[in-house]
Every structure is written in structure tokens, then in C-alpha cells.
N, C-alpha and C. Protein backbone atom coordinates (compact mmCIF):
# COMPACT_ATOMS: atom_id res chain seq x y z
N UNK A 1 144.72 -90.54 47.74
CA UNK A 1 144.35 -91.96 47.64
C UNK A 1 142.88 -92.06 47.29
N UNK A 2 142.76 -92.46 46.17
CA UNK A 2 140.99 -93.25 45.87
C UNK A 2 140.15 -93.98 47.01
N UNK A 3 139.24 -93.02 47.27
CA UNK A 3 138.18 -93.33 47.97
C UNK A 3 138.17 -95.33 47.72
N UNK A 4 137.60 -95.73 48.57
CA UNK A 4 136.80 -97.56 48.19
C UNK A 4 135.53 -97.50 46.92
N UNK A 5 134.74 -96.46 47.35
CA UNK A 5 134.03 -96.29 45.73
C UNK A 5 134.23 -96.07 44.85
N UNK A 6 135.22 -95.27 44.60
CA UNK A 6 135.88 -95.26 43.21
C UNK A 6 136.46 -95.94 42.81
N UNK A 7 137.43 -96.98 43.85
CA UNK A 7 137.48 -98.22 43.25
C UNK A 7 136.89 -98.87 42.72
N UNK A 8 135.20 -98.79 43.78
CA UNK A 8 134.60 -99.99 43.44
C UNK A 8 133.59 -99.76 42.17
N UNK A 9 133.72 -98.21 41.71
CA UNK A 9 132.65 -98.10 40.71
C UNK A 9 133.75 -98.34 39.12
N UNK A 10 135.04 -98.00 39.43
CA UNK A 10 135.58 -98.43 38.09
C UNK A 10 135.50 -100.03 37.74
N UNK A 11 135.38 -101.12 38.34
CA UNK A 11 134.97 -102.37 37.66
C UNK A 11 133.80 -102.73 36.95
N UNK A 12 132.76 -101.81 38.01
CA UNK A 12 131.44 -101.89 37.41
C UNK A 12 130.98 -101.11 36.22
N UNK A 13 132.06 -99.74 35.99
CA UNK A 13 131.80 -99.46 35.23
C UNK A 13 132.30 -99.84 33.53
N UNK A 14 133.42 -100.26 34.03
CA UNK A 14 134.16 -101.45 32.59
C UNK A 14 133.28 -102.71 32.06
N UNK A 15 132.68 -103.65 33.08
CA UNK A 15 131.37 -104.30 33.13
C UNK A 15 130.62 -104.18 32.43
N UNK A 16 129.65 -102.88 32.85
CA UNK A 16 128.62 -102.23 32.11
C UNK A 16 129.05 -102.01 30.83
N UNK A 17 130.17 -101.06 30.34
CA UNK A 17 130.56 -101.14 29.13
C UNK A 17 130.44 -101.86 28.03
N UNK A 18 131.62 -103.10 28.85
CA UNK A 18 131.79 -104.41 28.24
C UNK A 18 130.60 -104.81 27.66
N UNK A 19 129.43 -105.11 28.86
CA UNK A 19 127.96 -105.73 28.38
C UNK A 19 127.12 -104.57 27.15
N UNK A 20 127.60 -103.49 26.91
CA UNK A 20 126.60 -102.70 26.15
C UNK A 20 127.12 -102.62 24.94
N UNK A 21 128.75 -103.04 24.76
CA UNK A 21 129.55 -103.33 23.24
C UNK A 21 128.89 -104.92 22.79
N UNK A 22 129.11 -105.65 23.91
CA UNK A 22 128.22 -107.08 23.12
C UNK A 22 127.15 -106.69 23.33
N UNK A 23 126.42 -106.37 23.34
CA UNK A 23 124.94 -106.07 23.35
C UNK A 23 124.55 -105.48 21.54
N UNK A 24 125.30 -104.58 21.60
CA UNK A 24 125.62 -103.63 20.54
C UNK A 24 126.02 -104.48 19.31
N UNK A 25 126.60 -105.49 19.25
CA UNK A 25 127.79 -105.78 18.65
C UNK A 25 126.79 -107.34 17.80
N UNK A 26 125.99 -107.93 19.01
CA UNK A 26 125.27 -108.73 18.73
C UNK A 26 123.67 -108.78 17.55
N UNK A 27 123.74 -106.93 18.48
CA UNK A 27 122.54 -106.40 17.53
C UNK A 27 122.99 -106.31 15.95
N UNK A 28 123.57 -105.86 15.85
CA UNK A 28 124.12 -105.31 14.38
C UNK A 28 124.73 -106.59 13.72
N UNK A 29 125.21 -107.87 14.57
CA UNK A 29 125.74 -108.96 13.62
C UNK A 29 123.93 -109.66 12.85
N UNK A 30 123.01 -109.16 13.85
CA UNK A 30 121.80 -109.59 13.45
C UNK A 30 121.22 -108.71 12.14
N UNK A 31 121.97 -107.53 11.93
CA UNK A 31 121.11 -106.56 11.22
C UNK A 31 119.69 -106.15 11.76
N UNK A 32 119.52 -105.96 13.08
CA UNK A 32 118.53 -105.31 13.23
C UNK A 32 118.52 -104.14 14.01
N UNK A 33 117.27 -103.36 13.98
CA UNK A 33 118.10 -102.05 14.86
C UNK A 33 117.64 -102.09 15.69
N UNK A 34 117.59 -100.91 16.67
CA UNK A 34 117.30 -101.00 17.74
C UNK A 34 115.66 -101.19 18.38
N UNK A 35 115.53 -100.38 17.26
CA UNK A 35 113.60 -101.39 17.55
C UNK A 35 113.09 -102.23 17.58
N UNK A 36 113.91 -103.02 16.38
CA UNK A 36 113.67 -104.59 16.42
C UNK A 36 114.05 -105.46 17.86
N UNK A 37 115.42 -104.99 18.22
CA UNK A 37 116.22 -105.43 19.62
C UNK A 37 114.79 -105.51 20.79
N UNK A 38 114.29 -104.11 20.79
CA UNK A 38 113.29 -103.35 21.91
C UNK A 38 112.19 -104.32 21.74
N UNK A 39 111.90 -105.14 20.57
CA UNK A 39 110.16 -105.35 20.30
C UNK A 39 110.53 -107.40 20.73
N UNK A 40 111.71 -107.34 20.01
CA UNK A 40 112.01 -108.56 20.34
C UNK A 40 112.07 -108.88 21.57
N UNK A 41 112.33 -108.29 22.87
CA UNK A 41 112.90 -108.29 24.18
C UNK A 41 111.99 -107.87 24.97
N UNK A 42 111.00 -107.35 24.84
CA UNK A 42 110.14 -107.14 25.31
C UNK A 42 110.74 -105.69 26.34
N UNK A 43 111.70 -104.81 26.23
CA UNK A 43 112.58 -103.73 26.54
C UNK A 43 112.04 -102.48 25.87
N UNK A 44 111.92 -101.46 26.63
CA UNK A 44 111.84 -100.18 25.72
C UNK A 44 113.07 -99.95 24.95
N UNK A 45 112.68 -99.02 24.25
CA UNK A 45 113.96 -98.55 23.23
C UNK A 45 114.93 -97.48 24.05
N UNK A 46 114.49 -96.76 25.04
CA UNK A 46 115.45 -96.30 25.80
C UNK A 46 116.25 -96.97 26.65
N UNK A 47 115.64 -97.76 27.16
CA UNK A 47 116.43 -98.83 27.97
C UNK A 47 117.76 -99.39 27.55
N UNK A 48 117.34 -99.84 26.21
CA UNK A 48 118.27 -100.97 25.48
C UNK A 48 119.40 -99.79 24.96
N UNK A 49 118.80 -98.67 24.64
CA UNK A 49 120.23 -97.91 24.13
C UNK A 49 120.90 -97.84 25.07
N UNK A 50 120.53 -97.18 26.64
CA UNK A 50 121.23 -97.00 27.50
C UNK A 50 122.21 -98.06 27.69
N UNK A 51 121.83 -99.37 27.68
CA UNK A 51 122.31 -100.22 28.02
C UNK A 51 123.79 -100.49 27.26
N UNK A 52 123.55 -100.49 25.64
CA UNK A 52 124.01 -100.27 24.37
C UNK A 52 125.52 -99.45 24.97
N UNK A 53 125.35 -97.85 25.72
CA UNK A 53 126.01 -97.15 26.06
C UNK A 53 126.68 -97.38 27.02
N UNK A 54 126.52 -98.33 28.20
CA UNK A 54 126.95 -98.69 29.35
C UNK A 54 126.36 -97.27 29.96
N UNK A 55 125.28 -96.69 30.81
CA UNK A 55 125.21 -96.22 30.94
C UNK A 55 123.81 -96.61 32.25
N UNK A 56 123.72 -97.81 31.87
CA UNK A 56 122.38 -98.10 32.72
C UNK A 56 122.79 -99.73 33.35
N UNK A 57 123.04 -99.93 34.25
CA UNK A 57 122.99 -101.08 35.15
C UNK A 57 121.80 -102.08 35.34
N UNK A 58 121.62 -102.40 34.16
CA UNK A 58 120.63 -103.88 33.86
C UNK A 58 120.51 -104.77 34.90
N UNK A 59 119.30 -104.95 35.22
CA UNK A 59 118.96 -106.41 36.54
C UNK A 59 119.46 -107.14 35.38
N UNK A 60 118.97 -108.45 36.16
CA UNK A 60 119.33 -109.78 35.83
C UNK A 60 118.32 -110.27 34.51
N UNK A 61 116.91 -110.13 34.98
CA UNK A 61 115.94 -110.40 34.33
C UNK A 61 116.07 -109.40 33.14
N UNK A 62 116.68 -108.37 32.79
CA UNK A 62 116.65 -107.49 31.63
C UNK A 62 117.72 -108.27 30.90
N UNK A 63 118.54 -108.41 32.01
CA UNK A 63 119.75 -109.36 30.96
C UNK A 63 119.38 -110.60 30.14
N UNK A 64 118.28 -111.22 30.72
CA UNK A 64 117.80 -112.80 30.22
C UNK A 64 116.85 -112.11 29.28
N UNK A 65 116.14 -111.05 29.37
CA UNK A 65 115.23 -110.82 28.14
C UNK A 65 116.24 -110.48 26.66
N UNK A 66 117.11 -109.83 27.22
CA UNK A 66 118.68 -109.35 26.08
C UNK A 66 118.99 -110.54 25.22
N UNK A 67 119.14 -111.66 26.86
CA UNK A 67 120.00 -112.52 25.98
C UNK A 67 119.06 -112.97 25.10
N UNK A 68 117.83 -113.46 25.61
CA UNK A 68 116.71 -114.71 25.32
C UNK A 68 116.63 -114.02 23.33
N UNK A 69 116.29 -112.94 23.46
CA UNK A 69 115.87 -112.01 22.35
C UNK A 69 117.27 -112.34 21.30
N UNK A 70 118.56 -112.37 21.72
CA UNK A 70 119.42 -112.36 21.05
C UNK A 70 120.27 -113.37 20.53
N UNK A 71 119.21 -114.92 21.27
CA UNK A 71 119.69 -116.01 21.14
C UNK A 71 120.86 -116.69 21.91
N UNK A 72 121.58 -115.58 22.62
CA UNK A 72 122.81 -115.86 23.44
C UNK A 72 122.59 -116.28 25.13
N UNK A 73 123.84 -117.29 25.40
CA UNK A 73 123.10 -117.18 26.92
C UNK A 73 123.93 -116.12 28.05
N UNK A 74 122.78 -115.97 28.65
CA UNK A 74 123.31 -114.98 29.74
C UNK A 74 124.59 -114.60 30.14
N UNK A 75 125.01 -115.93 30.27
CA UNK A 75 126.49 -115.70 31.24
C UNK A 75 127.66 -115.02 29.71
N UNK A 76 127.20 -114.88 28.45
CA UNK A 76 127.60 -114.38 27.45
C UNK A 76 128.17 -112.79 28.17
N UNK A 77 127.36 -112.13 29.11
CA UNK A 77 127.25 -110.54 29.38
C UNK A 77 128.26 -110.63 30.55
N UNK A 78 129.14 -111.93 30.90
CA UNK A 78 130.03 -111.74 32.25
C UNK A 78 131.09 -111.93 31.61
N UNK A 79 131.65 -111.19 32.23
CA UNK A 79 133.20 -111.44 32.21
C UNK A 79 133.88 -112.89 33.14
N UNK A 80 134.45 -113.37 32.64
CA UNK A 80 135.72 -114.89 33.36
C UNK A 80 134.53 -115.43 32.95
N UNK A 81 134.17 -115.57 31.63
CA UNK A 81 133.48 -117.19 31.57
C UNK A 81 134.03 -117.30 30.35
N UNK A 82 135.47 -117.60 30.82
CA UNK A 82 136.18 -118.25 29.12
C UNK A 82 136.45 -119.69 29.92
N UNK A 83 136.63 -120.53 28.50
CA UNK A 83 136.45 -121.45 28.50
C UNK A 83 138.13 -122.48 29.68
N UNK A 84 138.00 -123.30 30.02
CA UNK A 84 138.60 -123.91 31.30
C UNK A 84 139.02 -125.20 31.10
N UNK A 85 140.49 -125.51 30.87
CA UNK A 85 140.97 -126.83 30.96
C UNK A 85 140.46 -127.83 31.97
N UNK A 86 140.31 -127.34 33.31
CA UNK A 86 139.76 -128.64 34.08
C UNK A 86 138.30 -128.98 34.39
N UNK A 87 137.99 -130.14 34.37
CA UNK A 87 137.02 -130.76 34.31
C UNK A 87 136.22 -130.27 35.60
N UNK A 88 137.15 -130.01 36.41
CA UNK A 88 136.75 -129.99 38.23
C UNK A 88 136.28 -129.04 38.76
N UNK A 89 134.76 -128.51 39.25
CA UNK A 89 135.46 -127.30 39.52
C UNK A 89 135.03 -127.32 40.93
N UNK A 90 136.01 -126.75 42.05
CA UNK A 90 135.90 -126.53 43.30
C UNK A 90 135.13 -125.65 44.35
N UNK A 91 134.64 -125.89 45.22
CA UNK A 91 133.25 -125.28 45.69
C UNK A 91 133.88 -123.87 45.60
N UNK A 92 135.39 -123.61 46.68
CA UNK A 92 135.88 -122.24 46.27
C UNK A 92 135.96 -121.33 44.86
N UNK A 93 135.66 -122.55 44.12
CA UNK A 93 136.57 -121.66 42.41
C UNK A 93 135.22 -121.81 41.71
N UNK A 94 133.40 -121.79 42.57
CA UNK A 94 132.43 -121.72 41.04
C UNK A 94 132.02 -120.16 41.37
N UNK A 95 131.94 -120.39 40.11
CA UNK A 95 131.77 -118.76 39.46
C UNK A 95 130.57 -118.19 39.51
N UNK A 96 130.32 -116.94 40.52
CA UNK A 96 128.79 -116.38 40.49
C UNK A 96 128.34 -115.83 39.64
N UNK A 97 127.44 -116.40 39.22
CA UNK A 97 126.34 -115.61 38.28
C UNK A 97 125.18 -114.37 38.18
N UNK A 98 125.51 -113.93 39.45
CA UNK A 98 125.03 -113.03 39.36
C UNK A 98 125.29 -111.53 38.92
N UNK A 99 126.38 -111.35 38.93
CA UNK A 99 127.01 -110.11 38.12
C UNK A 99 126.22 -108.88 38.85
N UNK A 100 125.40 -108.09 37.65
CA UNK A 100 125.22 -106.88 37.70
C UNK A 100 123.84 -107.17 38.41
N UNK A 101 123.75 -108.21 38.56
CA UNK A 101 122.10 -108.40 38.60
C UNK A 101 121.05 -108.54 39.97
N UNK A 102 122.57 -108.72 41.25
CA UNK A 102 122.04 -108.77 42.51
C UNK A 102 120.95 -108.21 43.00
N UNK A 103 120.72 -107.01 42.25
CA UNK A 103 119.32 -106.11 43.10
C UNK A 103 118.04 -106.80 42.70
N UNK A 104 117.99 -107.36 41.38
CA UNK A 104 116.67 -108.04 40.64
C UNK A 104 116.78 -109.45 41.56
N UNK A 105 117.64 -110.54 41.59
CA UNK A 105 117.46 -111.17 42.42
C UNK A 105 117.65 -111.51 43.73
N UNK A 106 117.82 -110.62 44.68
CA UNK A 106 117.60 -110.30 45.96
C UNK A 106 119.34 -111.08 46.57
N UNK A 107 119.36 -111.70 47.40
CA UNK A 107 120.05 -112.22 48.10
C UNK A 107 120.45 -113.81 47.76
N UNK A 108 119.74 -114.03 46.61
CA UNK A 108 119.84 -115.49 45.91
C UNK A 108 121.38 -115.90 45.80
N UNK A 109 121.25 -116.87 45.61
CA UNK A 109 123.16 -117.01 45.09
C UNK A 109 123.39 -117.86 43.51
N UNK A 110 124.05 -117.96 42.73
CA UNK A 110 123.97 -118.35 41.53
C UNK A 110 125.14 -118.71 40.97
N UNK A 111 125.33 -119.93 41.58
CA UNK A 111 126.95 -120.56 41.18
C UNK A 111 126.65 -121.90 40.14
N UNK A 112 128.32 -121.44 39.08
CA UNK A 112 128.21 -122.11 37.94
C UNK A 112 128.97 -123.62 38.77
N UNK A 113 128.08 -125.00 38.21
CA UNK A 113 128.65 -126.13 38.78
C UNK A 113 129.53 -126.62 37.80
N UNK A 114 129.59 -126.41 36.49
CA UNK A 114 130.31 -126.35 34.99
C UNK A 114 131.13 -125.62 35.38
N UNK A 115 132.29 -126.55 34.17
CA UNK A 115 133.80 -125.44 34.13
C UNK A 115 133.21 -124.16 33.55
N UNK A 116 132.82 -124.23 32.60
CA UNK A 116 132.05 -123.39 31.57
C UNK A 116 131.07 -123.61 30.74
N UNK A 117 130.61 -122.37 30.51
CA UNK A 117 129.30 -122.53 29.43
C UNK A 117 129.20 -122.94 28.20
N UNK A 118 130.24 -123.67 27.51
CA UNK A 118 130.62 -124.27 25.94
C UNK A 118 130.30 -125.25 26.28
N UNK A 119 129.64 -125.84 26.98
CA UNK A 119 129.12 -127.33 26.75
C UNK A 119 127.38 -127.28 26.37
N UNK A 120 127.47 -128.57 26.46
CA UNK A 120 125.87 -129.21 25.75
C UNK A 120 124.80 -128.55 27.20
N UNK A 121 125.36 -128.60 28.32
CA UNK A 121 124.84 -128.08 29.65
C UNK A 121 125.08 -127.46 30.81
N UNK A 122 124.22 -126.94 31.30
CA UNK A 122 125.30 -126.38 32.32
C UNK A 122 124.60 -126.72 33.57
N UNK A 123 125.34 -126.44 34.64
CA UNK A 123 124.35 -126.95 35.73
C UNK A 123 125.12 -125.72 37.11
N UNK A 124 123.71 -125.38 37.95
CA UNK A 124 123.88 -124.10 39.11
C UNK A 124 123.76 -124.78 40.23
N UNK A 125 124.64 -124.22 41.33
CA UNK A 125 123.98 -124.21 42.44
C UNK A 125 123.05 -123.29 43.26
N UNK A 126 122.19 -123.56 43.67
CA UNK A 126 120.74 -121.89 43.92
C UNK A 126 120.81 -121.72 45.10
N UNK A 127 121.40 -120.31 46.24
CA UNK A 127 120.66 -120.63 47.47
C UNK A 127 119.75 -119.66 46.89
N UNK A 128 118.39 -119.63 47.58
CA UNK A 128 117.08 -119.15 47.62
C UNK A 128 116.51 -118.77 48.83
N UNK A 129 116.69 -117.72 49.29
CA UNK A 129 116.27 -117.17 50.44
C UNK A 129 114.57 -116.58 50.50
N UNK A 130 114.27 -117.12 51.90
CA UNK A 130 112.65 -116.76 51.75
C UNK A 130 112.52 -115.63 51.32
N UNK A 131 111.23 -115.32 50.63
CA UNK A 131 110.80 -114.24 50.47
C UNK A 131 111.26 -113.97 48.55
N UNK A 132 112.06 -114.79 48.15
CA UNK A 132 112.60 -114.94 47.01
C UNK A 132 111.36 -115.11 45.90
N UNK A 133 111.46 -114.70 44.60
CA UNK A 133 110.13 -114.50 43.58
C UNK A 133 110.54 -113.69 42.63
N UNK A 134 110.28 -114.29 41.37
CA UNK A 134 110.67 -114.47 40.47
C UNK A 134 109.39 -114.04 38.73
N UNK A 135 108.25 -114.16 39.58
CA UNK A 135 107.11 -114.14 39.21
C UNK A 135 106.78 -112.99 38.17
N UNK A 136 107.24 -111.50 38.69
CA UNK A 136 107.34 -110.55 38.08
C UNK A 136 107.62 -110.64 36.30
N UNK A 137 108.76 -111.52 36.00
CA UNK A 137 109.76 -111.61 35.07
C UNK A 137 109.59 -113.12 34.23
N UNK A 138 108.45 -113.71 34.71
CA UNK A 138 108.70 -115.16 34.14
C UNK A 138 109.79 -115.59 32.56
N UNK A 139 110.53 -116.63 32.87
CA UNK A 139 111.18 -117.31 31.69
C UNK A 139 110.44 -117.93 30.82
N UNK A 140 111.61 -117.66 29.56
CA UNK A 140 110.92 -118.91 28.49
C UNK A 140 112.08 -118.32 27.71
N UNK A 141 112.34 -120.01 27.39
CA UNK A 141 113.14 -119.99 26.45
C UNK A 141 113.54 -121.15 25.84
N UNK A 142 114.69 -121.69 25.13
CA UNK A 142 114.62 -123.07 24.07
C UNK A 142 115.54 -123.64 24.89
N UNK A 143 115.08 -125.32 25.19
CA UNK A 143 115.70 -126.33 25.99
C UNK A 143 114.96 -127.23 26.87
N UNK A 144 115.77 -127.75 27.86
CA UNK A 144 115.31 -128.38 28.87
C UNK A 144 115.76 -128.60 29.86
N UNK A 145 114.81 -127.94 31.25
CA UNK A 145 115.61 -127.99 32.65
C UNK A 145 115.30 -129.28 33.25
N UNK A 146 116.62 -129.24 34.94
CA UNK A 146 116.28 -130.32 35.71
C UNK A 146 116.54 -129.60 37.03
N UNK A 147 115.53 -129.74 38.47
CA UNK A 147 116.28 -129.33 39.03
C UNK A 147 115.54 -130.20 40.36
N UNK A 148 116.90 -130.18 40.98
CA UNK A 148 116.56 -130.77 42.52
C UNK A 148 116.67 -130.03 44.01
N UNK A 149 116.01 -130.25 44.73
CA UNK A 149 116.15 -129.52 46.01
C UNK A 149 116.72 -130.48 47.06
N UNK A 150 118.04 -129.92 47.34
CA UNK A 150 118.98 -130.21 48.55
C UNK A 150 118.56 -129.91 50.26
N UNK A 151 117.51 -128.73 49.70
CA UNK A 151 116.87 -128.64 51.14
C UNK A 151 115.81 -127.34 51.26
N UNK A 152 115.39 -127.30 52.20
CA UNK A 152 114.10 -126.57 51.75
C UNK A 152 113.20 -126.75 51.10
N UNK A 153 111.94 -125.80 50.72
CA UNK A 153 110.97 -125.98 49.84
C UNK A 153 111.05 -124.71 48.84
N UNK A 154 110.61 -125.07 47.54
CA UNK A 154 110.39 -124.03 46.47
C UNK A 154 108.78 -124.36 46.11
N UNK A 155 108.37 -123.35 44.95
CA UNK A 155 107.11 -123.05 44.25
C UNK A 155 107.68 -123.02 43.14
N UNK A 156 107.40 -124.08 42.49
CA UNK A 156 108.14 -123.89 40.73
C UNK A 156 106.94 -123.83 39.96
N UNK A 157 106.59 -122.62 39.42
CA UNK A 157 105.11 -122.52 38.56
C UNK A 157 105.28 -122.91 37.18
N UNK A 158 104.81 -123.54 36.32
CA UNK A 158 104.52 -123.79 34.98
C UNK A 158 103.33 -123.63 33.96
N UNK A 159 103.69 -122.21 33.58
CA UNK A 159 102.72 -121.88 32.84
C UNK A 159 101.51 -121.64 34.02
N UNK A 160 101.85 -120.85 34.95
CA UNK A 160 100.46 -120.96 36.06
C UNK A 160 100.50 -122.43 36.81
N UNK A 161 100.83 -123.19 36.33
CA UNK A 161 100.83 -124.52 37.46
C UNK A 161 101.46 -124.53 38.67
N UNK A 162 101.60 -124.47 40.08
CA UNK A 162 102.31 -124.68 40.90
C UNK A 162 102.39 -125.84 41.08
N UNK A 163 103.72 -126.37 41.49
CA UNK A 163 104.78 -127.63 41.73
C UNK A 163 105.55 -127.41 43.32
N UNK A 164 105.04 -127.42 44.26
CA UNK A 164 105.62 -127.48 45.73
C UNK A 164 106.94 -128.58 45.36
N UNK A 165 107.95 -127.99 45.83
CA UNK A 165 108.78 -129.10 45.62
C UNK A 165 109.72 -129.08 47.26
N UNK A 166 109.84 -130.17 47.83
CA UNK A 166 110.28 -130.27 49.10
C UNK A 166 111.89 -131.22 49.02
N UNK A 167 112.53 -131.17 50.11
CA UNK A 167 113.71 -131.95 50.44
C UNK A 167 113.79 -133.37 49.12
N UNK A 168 114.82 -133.49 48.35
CA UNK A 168 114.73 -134.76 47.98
C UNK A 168 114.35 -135.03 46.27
N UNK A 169 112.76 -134.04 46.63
CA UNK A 169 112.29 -133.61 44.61
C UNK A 169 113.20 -133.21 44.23
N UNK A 170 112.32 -133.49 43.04
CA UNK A 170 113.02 -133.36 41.46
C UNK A 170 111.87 -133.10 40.42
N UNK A 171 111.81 -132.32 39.54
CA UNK A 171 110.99 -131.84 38.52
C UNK A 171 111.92 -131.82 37.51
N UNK A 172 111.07 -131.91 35.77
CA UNK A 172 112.32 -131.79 34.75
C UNK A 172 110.72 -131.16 33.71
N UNK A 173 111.25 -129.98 32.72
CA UNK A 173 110.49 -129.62 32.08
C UNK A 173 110.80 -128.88 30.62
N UNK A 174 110.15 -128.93 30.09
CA UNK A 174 110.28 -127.77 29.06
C UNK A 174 110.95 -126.54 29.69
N UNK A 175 112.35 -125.81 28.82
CA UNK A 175 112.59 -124.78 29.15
C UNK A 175 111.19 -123.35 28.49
N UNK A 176 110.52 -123.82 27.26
CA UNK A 176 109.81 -123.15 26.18
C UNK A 176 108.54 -122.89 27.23
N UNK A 177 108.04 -123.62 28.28
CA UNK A 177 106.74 -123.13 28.98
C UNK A 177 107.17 -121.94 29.90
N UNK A 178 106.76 -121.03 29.90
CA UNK A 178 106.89 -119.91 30.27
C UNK A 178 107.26 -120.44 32.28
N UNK A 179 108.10 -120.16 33.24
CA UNK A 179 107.89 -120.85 34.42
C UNK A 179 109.09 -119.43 35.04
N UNK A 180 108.38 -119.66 36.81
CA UNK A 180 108.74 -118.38 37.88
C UNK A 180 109.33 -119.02 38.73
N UNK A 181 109.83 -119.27 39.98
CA UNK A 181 110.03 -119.18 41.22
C UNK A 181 109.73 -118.75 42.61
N UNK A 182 109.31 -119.47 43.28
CA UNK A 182 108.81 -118.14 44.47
C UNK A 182 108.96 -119.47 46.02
N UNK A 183 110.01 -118.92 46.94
CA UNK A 183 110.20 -119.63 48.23
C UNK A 183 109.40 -118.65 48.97
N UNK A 184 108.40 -119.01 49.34
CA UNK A 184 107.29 -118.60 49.98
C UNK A 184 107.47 -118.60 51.59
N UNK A 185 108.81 -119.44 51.77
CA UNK A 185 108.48 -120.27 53.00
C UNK A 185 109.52 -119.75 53.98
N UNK A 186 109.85 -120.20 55.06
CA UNK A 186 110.66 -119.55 56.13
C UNK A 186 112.01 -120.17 56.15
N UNK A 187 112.13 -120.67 55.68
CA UNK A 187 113.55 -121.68 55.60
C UNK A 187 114.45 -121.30 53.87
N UNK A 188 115.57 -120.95 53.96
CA UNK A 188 116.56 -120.99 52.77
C UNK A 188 116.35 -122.53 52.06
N UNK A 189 115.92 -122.04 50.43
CA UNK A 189 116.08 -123.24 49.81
C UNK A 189 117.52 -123.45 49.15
N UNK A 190 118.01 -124.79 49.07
CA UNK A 190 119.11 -125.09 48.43
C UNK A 190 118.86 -125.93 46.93
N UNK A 191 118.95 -125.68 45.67
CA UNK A 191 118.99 -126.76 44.87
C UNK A 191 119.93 -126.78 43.86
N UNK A 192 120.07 -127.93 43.09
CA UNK A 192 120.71 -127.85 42.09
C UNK A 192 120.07 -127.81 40.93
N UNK A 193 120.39 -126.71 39.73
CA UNK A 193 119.67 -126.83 38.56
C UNK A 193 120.31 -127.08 37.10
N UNK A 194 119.65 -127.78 36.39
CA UNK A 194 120.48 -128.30 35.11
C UNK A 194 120.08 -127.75 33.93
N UNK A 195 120.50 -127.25 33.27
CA UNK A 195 119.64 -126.33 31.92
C UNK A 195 120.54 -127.21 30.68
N UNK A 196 119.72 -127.15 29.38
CA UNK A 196 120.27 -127.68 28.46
C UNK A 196 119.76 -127.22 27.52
N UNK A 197 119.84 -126.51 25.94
CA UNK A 197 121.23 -125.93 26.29
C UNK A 197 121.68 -124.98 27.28
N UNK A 198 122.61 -124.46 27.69
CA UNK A 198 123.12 -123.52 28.46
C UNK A 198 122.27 -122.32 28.02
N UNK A 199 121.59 -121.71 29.11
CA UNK A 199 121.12 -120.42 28.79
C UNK A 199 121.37 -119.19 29.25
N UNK A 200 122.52 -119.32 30.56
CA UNK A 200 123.12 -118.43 31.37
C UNK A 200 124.38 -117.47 30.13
């Protein structure tokens, strides 16, 4: 009988796969090679082959530099994000976003509030556990976010600006200004966030 790890490493390893054929697959519909991929992404060139190979288990933030670089959004690299007849979706049935990527973002949680990502937007639910930071990896990319806090406090930086945002706020910005995350504070933040277009 198969050990529980060998169970549990054959999904991840079909996963990984999966993500390094579209990875692969995306590069070459672009005509560019792999240097271009590396320079665009801000990724070494070993990295990205590995990746290419399924052979290397990408954080989260490598995945958003992949996608950002490749024009695609994130949740492109998961598997079950095909598209969904119902409008509804149920706190049991939203879909985590975090995938392969748990170790880069710690203990966060990253649920899709959208049936799916074929729309004009998509919108998450965040828990954010203290100590959470994001800073390392800052975003940027084409659109426009919204997001509100259900509870707790966040640090939403822009471009270097900090934005304390407490119980109740709401901030809305350029997705294109480079911006981090960081719950500094002792309490789990809760919010909801709205991206447009979809960049997951």
C-alpha cells in the first residue's frame, strides 16, 4: 500500500507539470525564448526552465512574475478554474488560490468570490495573518483594484506610500503602481479584494 506521501506527491507532481507545459506553451505561442521569458519576468533562466520542466515548485510570487510577464492571469497555472454555469458561489465551494504557492504566502488564505476568472473581474476573499508581508515581491500590473477590510488592520503601500487601513476602509487604485502588503499587527486581517481585469 502507498505510503500518504506518495499519494500526496503524485498530485503535486501532475500540477507542477501541468504549470511548466503552459508555461512552455505560452512562451513559444509568444515566439520568444527563454531569455526573453527570464528578462521579461524578472526570473533567472534556470529557474524558468526548471519550471518549464515541472521540476521546481514555484512560490506564488514567481507565479505572478510568470504570469504578469506573459500577460496571463495567475489562476491560468491552477487547475478547476474552468469556467462555471452558476452565478453563486458558496462559502463551501470558493476555490483556493493558493495552489503551489502556500510557502511564499505564509498562512494567508486566498479564496475566489467569482464563479470564475472569464469575467471582466474577479473578486477574493483574504485572511491575512499577522506577521503577513508581501514587500519582498511587490506587484504591478494592468488594471484596477478595490479592496475592503471586514476586520482587522492592513498596511497597503503604494509605490512606498503607506495606507493603514482599519475595520470598515476601503482604498481603490491603480493596479500599474507598483503596491505590497504587510499586517504588521496582532490581530488576523479579513478583506475583500476586487481586481479588474482578473489577474489571478
Amino acid at each position: 500500500m502507498p505510503s500518504s506521501d506518495t499519494q500526496s506527491a503524485a498530485p503535486v507532481s501532475a500540477l507542477l507539470t501541468s504549470v511548466g507545459h503552459l508555461v512552455l506553451s505560452l512562451r513559444k505561442e509568444k515566439g520568444w525564448t527563454l531569455s526573453q521569458l527570464s528578462e521579461r519576468s524578472g526570473l533567472s533562466q534556470a529557474i524558468v526552465s526548471q519550471i518549464e520542466r515541472g521540476l521546481a515548485n514555484p512560490s506564488f510570487t514567481t507565479l505572478a512574475q510568470l504570469a504578469h510577464a506573459l500577460g496571463v492571469p495567475v489562476g491560468k497555472f491552477f487547475i478547476g478554474q474552468d469556467e462555471t454555469k452558476s452565478p453563486v458561489v458558496r462559502k463551501a465551494d470558493r476555490r483556493n488560490l493558493k495552489g503551489v504557492a502556500r510557502k511564499s504566502i505564509g498562512e494567508a488564505a486566498y479564496e475566489l468570490l467569482t464563479p470564475d476568472l472569464n469575467g471582466a473581474l474577479e473578486a477574493h476573499w483574504i485572511v491575512s495573518p499577522p506577521g503577513h508581508d508581501t514587500s519582498a515581491t511587490p506587484f504591478r500590473h494592468g488594471g484596477e483594484e478595490f479592496g475592503v477590510i471586514l476586520s482587522g488592520r492592513k498596511d497597503i503601500y503604494l509605490d512606498g506610500q503607506c495606507y493603514t487601513l482599519e475595520e470598515g476602509d476601503s482604498i481603490t487604485y491603480s493596479s500599474e503602481i507598483p503596491h505590497w502588503y504587510i499586517n504588521r499587527y496582532e490581530e488576523v486581517c479579513v478583506a475583500i479584494w476586487v481586481n479588474t481585469p482578473p489577474t489571478w
